[in-house]
PDB file of N, CA and C in Angstrom:
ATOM      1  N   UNK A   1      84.451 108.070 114.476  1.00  0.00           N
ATOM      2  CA  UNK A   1      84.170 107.823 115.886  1.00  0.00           C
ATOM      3  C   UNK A   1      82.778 107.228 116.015  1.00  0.00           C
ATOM      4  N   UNK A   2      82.886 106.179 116.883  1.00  0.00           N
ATOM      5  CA  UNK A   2      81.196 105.539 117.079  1.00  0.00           C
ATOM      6  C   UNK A   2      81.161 105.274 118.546  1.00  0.00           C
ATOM      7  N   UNK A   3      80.691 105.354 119.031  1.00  0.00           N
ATOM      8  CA  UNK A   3      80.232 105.283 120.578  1.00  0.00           C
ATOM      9  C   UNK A   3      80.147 103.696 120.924  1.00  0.00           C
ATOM     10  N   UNK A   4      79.583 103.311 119.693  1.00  0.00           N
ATOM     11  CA  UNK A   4      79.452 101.330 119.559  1.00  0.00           C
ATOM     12  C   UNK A   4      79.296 100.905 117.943  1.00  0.00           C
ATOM     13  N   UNK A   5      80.309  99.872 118.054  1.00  0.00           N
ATOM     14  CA  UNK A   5      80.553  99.662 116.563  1.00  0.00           C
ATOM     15  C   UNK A   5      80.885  98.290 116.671  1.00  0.00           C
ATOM     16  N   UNK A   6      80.518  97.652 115.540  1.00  0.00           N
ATOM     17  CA  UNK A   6      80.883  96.251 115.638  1.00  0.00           C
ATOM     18  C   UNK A   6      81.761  96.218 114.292  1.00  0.00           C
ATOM     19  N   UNK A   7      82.796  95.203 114.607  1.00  0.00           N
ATOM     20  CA  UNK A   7      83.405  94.732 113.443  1.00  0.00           C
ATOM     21  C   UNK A   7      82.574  93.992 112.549  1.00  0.00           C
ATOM     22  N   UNK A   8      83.410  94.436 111.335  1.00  0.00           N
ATOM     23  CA  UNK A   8      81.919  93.833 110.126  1.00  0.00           C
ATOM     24  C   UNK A   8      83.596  93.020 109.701  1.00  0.00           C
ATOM     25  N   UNK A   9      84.530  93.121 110.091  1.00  0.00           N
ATOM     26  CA  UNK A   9      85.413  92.063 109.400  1.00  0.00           C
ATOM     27  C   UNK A   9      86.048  90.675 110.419  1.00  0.00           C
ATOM     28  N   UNK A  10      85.563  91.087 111.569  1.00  0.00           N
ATOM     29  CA  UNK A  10      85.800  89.839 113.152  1.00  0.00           C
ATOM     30  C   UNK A  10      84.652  89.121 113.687  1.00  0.00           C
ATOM     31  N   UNK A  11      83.620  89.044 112.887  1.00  0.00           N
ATOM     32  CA  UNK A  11      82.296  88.396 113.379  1.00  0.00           C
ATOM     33  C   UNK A  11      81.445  89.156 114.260  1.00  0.00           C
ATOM     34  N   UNK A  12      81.361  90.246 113.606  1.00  0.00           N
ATOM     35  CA  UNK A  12      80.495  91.292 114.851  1.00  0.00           C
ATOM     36  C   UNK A  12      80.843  91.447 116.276  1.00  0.00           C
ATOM     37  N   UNK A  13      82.727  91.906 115.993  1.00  0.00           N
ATOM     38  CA  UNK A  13      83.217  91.919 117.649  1.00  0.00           C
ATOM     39  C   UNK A  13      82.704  93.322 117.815  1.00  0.00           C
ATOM     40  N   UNK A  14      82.514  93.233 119.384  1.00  0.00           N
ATOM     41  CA  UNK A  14      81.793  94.771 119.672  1.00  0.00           C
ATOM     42  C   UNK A  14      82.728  95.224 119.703  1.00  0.00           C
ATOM     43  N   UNK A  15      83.052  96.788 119.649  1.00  0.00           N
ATOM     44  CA  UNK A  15      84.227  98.014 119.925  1.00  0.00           C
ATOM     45  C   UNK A  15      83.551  99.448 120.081  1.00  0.00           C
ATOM     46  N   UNK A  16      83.451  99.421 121.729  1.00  0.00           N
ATOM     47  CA  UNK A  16      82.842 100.232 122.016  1.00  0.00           C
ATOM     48  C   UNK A  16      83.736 101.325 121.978  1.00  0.00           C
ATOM     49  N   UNK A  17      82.846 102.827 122.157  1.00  0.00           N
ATOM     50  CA  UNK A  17      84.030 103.941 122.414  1.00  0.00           C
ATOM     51  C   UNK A  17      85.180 103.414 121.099  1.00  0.00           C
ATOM     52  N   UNK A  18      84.700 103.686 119.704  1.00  0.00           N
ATOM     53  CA  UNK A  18      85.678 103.297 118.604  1.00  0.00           C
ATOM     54  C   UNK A  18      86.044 104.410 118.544  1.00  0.00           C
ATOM     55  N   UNK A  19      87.572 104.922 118.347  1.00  0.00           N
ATOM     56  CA  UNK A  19      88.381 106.419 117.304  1.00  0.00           C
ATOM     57  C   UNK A  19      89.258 105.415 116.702  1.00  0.00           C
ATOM     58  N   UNK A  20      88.524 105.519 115.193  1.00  0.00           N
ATOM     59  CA  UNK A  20      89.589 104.983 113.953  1.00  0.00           C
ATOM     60  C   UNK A  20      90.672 105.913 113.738  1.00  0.00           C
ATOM     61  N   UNK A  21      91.611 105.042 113.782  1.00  0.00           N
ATOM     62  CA  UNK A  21      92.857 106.307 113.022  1.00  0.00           C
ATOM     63  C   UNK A  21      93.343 105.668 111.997  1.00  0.00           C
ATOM     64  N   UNK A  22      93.003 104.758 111.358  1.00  0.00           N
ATOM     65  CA  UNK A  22      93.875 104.223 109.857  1.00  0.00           C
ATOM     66  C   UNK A  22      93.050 103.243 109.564  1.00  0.00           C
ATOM     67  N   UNK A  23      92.304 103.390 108.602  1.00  0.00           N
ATOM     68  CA  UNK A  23      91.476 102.673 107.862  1.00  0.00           C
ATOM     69  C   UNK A  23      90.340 101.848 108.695  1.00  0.00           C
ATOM     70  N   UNK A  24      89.909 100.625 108.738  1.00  0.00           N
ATOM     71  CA  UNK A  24      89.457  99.579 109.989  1.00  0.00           C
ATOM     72  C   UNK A  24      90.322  99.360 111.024  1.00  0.00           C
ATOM     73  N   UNK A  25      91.353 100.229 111.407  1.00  0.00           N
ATOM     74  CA  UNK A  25      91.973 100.094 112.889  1.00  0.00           C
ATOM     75  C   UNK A  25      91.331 101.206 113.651  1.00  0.00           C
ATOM     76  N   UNK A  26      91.046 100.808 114.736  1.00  0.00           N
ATOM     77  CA  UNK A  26      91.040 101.840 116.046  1.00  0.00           C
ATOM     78  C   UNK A  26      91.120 101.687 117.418  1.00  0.00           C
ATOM     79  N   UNK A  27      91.197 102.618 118.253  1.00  0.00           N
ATOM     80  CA  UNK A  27      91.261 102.430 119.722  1.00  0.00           C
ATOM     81  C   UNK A  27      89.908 102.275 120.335  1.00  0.00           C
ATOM     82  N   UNK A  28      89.683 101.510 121.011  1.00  0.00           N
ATOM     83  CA  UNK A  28      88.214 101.205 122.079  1.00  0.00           C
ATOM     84  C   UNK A  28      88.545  99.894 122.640  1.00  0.00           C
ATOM     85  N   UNK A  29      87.349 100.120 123.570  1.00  0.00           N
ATOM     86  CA  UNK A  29      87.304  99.273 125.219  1.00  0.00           C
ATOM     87  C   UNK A  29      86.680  97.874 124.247  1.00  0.00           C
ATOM     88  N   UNK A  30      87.579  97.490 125.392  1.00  0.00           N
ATOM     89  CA  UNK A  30      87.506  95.786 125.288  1.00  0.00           C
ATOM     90  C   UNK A  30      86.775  95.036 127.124  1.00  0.00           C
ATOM     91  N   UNK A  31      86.136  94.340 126.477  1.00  0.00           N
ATOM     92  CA  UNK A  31      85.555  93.688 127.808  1.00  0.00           C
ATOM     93  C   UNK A  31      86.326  92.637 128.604  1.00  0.00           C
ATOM     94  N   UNK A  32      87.853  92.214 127.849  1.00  0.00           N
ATOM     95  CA  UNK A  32      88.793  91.481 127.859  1.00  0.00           C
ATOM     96  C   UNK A  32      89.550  92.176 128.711  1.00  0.00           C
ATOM     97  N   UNK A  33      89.440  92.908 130.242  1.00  0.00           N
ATOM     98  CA  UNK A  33      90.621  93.231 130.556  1.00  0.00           C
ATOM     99  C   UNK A  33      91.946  92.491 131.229  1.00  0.00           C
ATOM    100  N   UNK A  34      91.317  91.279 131.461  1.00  0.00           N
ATOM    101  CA  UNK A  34      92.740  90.682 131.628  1.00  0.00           C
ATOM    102  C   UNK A  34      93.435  90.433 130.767  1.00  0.00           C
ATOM    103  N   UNK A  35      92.846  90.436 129.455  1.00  0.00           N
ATOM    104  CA  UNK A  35      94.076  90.109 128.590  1.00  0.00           C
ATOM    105  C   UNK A  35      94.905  91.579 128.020  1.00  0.00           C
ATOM    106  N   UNK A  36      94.606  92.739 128.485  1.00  0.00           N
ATOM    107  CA  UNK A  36      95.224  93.667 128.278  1.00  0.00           C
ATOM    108  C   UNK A  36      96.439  94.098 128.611  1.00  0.00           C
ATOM    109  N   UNK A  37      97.767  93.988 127.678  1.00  0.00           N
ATOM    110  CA  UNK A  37      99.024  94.289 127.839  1.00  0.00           C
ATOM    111  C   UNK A  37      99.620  92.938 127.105  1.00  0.00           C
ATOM    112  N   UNK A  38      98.926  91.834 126.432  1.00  0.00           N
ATOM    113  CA  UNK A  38      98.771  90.712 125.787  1.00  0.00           C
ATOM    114  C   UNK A  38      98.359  90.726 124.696  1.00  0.00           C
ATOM    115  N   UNK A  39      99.076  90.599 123.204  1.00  0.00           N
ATOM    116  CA  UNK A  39      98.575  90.496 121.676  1.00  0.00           C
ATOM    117  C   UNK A  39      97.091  89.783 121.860  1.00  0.00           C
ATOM    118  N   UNK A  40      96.048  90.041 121.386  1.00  0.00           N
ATOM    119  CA  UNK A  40      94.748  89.437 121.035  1.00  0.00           C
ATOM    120  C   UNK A  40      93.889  90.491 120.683  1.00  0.00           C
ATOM    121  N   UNK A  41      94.585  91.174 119.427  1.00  0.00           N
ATOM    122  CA  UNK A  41      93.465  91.889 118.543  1.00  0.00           C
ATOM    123  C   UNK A  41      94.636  91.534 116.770  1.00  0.00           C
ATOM    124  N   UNK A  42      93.862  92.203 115.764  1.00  0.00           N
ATOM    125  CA  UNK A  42      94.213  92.436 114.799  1.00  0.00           C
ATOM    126  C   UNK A  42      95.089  93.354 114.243  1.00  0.00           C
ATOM    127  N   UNK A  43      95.115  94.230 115.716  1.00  0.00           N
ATOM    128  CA  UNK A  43      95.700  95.532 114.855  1.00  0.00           C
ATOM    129  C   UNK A  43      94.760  96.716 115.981  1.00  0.00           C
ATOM    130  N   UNK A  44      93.877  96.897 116.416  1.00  0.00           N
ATOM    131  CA  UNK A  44      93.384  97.621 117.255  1.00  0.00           C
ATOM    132  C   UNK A  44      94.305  98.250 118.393  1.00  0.00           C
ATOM    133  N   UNK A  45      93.919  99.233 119.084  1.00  0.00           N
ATOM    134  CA  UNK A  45      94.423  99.371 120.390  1.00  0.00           C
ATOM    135  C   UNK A  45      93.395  99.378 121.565  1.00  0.00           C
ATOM    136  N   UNK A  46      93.503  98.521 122.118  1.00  0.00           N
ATOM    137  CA  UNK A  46      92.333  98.084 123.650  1.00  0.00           C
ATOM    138  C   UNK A  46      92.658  98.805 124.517  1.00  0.00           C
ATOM    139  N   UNK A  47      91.712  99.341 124.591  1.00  0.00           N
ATOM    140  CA  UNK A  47      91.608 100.055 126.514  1.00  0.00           C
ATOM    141  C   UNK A  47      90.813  99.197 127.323  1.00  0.00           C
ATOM    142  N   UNK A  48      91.088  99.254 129.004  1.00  0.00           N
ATOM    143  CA  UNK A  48      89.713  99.302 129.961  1.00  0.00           C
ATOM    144  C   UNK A  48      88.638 100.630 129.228  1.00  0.00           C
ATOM    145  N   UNK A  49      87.719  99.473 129.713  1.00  0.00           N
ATOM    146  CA  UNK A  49      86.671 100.376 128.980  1.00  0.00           C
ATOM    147  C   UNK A  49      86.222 101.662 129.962  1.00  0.00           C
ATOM    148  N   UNK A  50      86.815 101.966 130.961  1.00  0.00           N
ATOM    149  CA  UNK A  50      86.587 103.619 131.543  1.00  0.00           C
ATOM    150  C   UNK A  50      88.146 104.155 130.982  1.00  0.00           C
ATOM    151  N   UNK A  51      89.323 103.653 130.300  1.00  0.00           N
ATOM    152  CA  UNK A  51      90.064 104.632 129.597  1.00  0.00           C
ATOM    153  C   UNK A  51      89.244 104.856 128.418  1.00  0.00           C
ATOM    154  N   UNK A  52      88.719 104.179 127.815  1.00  0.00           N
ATOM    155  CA  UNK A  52      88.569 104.122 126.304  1.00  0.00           C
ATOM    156  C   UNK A  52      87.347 105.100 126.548  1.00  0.00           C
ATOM    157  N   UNK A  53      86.396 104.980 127.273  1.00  0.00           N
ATOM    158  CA  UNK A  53      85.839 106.457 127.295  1.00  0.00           C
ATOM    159  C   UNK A  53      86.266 107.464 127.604  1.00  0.00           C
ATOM    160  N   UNK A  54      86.801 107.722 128.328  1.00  0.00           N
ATOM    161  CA  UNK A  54      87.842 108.569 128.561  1.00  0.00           C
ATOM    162  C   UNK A  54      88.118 109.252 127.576  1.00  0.00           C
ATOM    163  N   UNK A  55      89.160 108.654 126.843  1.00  0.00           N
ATOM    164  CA  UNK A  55      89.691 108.813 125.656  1.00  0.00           C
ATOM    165  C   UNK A  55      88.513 109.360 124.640  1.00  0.00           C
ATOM    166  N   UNK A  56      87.607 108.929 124.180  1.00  0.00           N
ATOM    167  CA  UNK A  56      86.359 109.169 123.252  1.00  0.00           C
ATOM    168  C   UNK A  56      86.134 110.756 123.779  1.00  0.00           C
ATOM    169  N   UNK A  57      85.846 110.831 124.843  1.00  0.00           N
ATOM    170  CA  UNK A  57      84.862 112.009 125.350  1.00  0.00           C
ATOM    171  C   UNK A  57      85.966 113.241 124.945  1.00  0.00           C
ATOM    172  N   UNK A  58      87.704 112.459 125.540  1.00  0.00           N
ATOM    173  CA  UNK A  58      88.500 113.690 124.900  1.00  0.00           C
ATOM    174  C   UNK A  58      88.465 114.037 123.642  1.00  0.00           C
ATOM    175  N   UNK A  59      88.299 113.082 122.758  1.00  0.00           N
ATOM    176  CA  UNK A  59      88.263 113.203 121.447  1.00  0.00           C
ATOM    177  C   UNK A  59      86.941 113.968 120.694  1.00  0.00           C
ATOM    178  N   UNK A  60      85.763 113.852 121.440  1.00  0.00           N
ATOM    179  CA  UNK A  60      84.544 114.545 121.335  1.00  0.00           C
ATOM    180  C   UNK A  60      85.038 116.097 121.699  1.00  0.00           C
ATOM    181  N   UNK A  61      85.603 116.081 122.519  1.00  0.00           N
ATOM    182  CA  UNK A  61      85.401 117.692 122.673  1.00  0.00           C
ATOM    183  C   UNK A  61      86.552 118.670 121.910  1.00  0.00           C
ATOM    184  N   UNK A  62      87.796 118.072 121.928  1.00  0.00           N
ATOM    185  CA  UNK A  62      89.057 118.520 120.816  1.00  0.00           C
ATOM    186  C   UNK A  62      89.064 118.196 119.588  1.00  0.00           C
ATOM    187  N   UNK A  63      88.138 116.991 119.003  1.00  0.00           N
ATOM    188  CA  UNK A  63      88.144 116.571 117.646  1.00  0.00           C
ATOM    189  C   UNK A  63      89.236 116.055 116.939  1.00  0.00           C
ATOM    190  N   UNK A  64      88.848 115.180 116.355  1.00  0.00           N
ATOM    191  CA  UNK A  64      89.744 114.463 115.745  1.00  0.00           C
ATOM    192  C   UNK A  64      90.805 114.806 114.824  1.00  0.00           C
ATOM    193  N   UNK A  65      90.396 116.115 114.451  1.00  0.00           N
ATOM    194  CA  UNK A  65      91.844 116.837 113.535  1.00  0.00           C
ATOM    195  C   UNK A  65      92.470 117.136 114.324  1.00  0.00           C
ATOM    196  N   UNK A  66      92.767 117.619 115.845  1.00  0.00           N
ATOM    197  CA  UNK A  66      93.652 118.218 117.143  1.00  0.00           C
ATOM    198  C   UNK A  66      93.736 116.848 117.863  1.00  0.00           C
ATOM    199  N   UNK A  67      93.737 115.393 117.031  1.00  0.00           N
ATOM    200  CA  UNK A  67      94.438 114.475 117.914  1.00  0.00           C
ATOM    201  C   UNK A  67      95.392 113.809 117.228  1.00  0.00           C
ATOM    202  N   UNK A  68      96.252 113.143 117.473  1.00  0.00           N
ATOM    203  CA  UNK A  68      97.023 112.462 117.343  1.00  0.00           C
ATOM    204  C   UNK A  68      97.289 111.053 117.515  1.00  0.00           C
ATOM    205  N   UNK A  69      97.398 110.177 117.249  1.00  0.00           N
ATOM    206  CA  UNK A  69      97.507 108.580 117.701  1.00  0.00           C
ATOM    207  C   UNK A  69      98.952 107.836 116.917  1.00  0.00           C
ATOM    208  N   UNK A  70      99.762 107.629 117.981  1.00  0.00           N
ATOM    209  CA  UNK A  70     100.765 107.577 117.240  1.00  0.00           C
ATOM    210  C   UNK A  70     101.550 106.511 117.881  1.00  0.00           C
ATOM    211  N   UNK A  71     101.456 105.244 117.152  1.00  0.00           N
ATOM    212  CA  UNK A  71     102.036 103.509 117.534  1.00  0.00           C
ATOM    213  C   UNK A  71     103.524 103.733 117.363  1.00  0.00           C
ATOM    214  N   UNK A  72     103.944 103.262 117.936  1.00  0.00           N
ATOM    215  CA  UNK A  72     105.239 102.873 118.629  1.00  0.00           C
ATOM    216  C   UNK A  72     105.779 101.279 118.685  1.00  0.00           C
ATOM    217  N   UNK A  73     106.642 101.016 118.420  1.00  0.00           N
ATOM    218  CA  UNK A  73     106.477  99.564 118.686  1.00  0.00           C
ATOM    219  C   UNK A  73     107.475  99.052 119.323  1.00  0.00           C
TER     220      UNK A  73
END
């Protein structure tokens, strides 16, 4: 979990509010919200960036072994 993290493999894309769940994938806010509900990541999952905190702060206080993230497709 990083609060702000940049991709070191997308040209230093920011990913704020990061929770990795599988290797260099994770969920965080994107400044892109119109394109949200639209393919334009690698593999990530994008939030508005007040879910994606959201999400973080839940994850801060239950921890990451009592969460779950689970893709669907």
């Amino acid at each position: 979990m990083h609060r702000m993290w940049y991709s070191k493999k997308y040209d230093n894309a920011p990913m704020p509010h990061s929770v990795f769940f599988s290797g260099g994938y994770a969920v965080h806010a994107t400044n892109a919200v119109k394109r949200l509900g639209q393919p334009a990541s690698h593999g990530c999952v994008r939030l508005h960036p007040d879910n994606a905190a959201d999400f973080y702060q839940l994850v801060e206080v239950f921890g990451p072994a009592n969460t779950s993230i689970v893709i669907v497709k």
